[in-house]
PDB file of N, CA and C in Angstrom:
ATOM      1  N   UNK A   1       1.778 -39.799  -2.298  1.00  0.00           N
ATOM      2  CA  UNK A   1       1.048 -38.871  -3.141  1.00  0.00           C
ATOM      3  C   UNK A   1       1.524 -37.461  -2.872  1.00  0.00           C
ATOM      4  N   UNK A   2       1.856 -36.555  -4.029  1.00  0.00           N
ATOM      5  CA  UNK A   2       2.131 -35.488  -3.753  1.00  0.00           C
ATOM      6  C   UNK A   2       0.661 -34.390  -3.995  1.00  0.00           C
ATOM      7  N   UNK A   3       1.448 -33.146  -4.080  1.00  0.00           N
ATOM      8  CA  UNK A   3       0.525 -32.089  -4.260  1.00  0.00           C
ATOM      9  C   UNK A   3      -0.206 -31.992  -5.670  1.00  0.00           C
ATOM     10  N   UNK A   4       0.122 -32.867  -6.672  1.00  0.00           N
ATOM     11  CA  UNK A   4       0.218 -32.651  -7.568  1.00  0.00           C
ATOM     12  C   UNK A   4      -0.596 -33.419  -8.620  1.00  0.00           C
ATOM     13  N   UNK A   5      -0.706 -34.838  -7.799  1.00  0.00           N
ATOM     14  CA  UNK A   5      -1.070 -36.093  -8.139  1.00  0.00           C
ATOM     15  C   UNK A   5      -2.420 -36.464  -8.072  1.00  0.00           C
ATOM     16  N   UNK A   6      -2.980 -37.279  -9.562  1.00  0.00           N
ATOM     17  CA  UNK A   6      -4.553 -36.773  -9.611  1.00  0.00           C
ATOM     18  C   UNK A   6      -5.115 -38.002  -8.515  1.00  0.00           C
ATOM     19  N   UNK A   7      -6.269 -38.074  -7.916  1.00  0.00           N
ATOM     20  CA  UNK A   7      -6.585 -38.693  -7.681  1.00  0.00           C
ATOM     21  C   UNK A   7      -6.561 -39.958  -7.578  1.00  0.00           C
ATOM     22  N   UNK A   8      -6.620 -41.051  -6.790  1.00  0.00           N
ATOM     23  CA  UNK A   8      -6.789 -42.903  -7.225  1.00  0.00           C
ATOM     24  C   UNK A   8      -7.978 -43.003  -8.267  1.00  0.00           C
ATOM     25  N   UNK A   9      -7.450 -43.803  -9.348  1.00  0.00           N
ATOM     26  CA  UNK A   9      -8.357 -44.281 -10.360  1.00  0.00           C
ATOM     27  C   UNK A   9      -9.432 -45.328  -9.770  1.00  0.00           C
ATOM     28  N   UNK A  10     -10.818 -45.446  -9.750  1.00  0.00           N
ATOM     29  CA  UNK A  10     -11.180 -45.701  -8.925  1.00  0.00           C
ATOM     30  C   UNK A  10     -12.229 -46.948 -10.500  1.00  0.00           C
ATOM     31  N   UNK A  11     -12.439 -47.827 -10.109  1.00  0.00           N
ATOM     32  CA  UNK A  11     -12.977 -48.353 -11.559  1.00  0.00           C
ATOM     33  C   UNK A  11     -14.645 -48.012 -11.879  1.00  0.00           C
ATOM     34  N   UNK A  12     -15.509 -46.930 -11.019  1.00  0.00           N
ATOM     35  CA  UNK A  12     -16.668 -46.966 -10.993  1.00  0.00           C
ATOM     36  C   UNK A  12     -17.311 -46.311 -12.376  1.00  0.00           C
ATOM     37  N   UNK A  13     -16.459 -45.931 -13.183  1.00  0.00           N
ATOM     38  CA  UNK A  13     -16.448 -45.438 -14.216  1.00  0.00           C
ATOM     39  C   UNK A  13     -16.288 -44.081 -14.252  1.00  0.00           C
ATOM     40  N   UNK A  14     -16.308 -43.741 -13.634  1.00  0.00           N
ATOM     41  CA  UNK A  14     -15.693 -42.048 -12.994  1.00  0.00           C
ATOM     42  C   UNK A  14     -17.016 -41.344 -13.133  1.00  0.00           C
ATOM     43  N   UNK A  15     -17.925 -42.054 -12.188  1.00  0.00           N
ATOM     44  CA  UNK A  15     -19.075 -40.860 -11.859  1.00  0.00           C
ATOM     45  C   UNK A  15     -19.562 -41.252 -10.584  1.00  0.00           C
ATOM     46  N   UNK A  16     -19.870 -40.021 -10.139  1.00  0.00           N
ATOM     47  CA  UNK A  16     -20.053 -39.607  -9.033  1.00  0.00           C
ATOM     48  C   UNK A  16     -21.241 -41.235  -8.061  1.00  0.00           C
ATOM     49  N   UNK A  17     -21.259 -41.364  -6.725  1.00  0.00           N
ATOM     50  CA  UNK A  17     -21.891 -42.813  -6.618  1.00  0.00           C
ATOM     51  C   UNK A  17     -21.306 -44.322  -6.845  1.00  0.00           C
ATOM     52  N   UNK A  18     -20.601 -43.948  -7.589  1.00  0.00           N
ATOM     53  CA  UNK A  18     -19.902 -45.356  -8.081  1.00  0.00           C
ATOM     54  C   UNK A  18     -20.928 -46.053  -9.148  1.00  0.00           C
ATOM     55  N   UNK A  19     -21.987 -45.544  -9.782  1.00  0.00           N
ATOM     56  CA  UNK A  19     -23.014 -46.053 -10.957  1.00  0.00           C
ATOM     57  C   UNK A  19     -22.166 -46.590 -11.966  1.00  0.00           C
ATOM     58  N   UNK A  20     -22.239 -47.682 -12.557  1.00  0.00           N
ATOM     59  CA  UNK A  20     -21.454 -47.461 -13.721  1.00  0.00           C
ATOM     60  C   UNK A  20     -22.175 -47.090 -15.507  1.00  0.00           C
ATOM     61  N   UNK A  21     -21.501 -46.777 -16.175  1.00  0.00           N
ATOM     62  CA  UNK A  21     -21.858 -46.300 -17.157  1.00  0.00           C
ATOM     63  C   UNK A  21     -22.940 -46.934 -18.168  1.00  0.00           C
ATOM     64  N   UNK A  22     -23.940 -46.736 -19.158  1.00  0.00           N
ATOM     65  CA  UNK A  22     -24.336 -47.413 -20.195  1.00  0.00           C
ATOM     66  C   UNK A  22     -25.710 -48.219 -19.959  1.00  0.00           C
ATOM     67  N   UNK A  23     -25.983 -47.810 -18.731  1.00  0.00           N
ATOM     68  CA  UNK A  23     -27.074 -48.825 -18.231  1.00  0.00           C
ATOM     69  C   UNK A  23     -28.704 -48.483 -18.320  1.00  0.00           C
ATOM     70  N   UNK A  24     -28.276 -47.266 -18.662  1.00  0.00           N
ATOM     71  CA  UNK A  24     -30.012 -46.502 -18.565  1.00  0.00           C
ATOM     72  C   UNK A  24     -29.984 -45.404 -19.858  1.00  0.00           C
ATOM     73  N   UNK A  25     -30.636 -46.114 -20.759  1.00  0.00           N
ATOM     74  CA  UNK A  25     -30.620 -44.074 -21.909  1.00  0.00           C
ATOM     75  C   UNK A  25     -31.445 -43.977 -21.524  1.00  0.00           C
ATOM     76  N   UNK A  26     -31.836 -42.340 -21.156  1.00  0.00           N
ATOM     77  CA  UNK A  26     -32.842 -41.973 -21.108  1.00  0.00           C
ATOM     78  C   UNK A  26     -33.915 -41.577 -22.929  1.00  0.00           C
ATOM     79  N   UNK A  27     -34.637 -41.407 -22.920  1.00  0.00           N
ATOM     80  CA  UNK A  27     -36.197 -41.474 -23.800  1.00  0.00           C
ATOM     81  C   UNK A  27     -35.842 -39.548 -24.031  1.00  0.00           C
ATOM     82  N   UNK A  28     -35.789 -39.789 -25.299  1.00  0.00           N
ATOM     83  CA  UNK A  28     -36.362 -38.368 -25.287  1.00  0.00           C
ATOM     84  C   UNK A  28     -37.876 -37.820 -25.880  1.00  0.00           C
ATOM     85  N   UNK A  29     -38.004 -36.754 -24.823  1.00  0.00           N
ATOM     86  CA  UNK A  29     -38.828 -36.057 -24.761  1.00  0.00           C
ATOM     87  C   UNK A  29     -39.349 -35.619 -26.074  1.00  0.00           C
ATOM     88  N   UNK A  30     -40.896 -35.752 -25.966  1.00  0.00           N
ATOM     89  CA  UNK A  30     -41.629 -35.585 -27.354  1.00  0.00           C
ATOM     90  C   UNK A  30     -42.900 -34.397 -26.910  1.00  0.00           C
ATOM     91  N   UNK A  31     -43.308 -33.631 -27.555  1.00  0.00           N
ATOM     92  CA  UNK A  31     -43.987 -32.324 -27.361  1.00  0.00           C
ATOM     93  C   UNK A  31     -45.283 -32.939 -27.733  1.00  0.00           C
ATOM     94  N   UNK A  32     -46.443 -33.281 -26.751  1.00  0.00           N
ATOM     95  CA  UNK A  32     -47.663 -33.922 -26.644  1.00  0.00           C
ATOM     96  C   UNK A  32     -48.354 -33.048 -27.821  1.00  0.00           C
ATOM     97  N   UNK A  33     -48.552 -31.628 -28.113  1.00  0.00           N
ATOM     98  CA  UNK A  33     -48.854 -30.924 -28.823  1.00  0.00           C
ATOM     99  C   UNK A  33     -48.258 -31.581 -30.304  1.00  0.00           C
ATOM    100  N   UNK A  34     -47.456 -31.319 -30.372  1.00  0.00           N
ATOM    101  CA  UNK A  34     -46.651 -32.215 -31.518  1.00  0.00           C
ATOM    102  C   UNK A  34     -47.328 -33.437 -32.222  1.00  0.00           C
ATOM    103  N   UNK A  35     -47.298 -34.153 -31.166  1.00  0.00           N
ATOM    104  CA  UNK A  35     -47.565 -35.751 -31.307  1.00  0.00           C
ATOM    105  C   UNK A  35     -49.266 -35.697 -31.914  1.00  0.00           C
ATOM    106  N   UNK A  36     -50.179 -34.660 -31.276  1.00  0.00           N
ATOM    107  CA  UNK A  36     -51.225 -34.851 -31.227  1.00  0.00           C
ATOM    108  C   UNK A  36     -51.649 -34.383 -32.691  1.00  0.00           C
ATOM    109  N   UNK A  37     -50.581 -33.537 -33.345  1.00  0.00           N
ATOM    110  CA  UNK A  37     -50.711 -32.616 -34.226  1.00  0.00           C
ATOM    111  C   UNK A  37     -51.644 -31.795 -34.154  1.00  0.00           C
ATOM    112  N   UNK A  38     -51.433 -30.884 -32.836  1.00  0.00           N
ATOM    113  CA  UNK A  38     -52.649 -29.435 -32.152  1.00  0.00           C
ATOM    114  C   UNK A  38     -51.930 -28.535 -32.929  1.00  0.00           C
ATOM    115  N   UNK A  39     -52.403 -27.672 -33.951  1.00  0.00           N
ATOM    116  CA  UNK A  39     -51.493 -26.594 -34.127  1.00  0.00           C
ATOM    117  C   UNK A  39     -51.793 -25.350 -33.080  1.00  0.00           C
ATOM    118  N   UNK A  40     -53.072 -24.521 -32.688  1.00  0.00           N
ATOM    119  CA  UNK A  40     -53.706 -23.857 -32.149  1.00  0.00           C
ATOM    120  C   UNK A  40     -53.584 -24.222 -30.547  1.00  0.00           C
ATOM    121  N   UNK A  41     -53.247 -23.884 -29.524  1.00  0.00           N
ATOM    122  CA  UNK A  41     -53.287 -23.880 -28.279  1.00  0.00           C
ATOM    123  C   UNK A  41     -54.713 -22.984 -27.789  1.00  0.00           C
ATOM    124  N   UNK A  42     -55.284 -23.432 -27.169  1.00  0.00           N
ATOM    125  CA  UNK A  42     -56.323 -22.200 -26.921  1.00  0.00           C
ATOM    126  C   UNK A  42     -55.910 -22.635 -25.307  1.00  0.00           C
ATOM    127  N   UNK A  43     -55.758 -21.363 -24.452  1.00  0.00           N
ATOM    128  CA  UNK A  43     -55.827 -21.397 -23.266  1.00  0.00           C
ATOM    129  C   UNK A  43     -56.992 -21.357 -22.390  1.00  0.00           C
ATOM    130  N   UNK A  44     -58.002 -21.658 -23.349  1.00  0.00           N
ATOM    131  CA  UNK A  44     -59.341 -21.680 -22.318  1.00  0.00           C
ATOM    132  C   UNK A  44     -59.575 -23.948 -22.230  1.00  0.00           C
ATOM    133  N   UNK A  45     -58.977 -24.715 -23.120  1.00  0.00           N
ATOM    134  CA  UNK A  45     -58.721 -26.176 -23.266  1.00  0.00           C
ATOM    135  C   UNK A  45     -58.093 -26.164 -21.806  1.00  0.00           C
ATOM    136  N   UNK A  46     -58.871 -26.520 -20.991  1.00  0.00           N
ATOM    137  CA  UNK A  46     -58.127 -27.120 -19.598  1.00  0.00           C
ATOM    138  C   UNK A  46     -57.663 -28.018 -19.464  1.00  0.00           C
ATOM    139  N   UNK A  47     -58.455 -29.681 -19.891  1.00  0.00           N
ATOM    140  CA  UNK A  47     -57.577 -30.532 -20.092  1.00  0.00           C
ATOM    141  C   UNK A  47     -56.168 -30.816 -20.767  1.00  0.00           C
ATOM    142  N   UNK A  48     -55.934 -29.664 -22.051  1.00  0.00           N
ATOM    143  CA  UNK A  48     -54.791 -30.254 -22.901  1.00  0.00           C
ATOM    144  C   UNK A  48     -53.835 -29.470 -22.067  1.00  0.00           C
ATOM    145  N   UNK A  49     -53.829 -28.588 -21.531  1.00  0.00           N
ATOM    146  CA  UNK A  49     -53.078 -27.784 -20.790  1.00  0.00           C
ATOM    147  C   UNK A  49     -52.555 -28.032 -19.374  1.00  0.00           C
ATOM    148  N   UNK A  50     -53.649 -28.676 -18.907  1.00  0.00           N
ATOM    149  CA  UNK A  50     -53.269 -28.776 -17.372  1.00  0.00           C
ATOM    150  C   UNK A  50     -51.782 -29.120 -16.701  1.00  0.00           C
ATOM    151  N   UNK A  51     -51.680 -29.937 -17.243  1.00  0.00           N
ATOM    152  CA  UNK A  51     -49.922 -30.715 -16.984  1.00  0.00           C
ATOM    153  C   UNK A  51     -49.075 -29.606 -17.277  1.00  0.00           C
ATOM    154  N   UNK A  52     -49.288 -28.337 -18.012  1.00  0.00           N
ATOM    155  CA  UNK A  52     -48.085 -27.624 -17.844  1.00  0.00           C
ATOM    156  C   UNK A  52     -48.350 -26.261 -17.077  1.00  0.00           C
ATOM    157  N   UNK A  53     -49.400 -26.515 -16.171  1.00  0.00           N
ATOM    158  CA  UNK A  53     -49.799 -25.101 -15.025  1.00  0.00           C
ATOM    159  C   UNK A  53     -49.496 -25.401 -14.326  1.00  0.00           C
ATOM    160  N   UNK A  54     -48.716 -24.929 -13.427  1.00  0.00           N
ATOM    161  CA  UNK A  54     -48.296 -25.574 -11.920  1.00  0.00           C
ATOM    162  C   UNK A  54     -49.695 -25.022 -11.043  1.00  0.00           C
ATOM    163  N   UNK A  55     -49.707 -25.780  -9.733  1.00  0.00           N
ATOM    164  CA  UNK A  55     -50.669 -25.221  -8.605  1.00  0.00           C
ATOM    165  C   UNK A  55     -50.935 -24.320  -8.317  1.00  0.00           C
ATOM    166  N   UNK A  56     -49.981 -23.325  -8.637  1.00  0.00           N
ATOM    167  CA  UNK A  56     -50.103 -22.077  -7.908  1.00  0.00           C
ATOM    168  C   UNK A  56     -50.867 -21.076  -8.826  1.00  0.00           C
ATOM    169  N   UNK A  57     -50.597 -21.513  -9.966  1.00  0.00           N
ATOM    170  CA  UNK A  57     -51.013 -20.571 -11.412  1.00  0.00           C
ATOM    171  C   UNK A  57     -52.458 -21.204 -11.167  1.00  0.00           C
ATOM    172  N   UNK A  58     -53.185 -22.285 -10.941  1.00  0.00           N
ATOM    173  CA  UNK A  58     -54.380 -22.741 -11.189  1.00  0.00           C
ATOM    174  C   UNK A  58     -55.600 -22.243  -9.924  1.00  0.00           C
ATOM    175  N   UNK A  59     -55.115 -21.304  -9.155  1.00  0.00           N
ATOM    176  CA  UNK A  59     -56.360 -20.241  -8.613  1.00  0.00           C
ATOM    177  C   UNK A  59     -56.682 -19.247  -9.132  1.00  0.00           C
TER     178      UNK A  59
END
């Protein structure tokens, strides 16, 4: 091997781990607001909100 020369082809599908490809799609993401058809957010609704306040915001 020189200076020059790419790497050994390695058959893991060329990602990182050796995972191979095609095995998992991920789901895409759907906007609960959306889904629920909320047009209005009111920030005083604690429940519909909660999941997107982190801990620190909720004192």
């Amino acid at each position: 091997m020189g200076d020059g020369d790419p790497p050994p082809y390695d058959d893991s599908g060329g990602r990182p781990g050796g995972r191979p490809r095609g095995r998992f799609v991920p789901r895409r993401r759907v906007c609960t607001f959306c889904v629920e058809h909320i047009k209005i957010i009111d920030y005083k609704d604690i429940d519909k909100i909660r999941r997107f306040v982190s801990d620190r915001a909720k004192t």
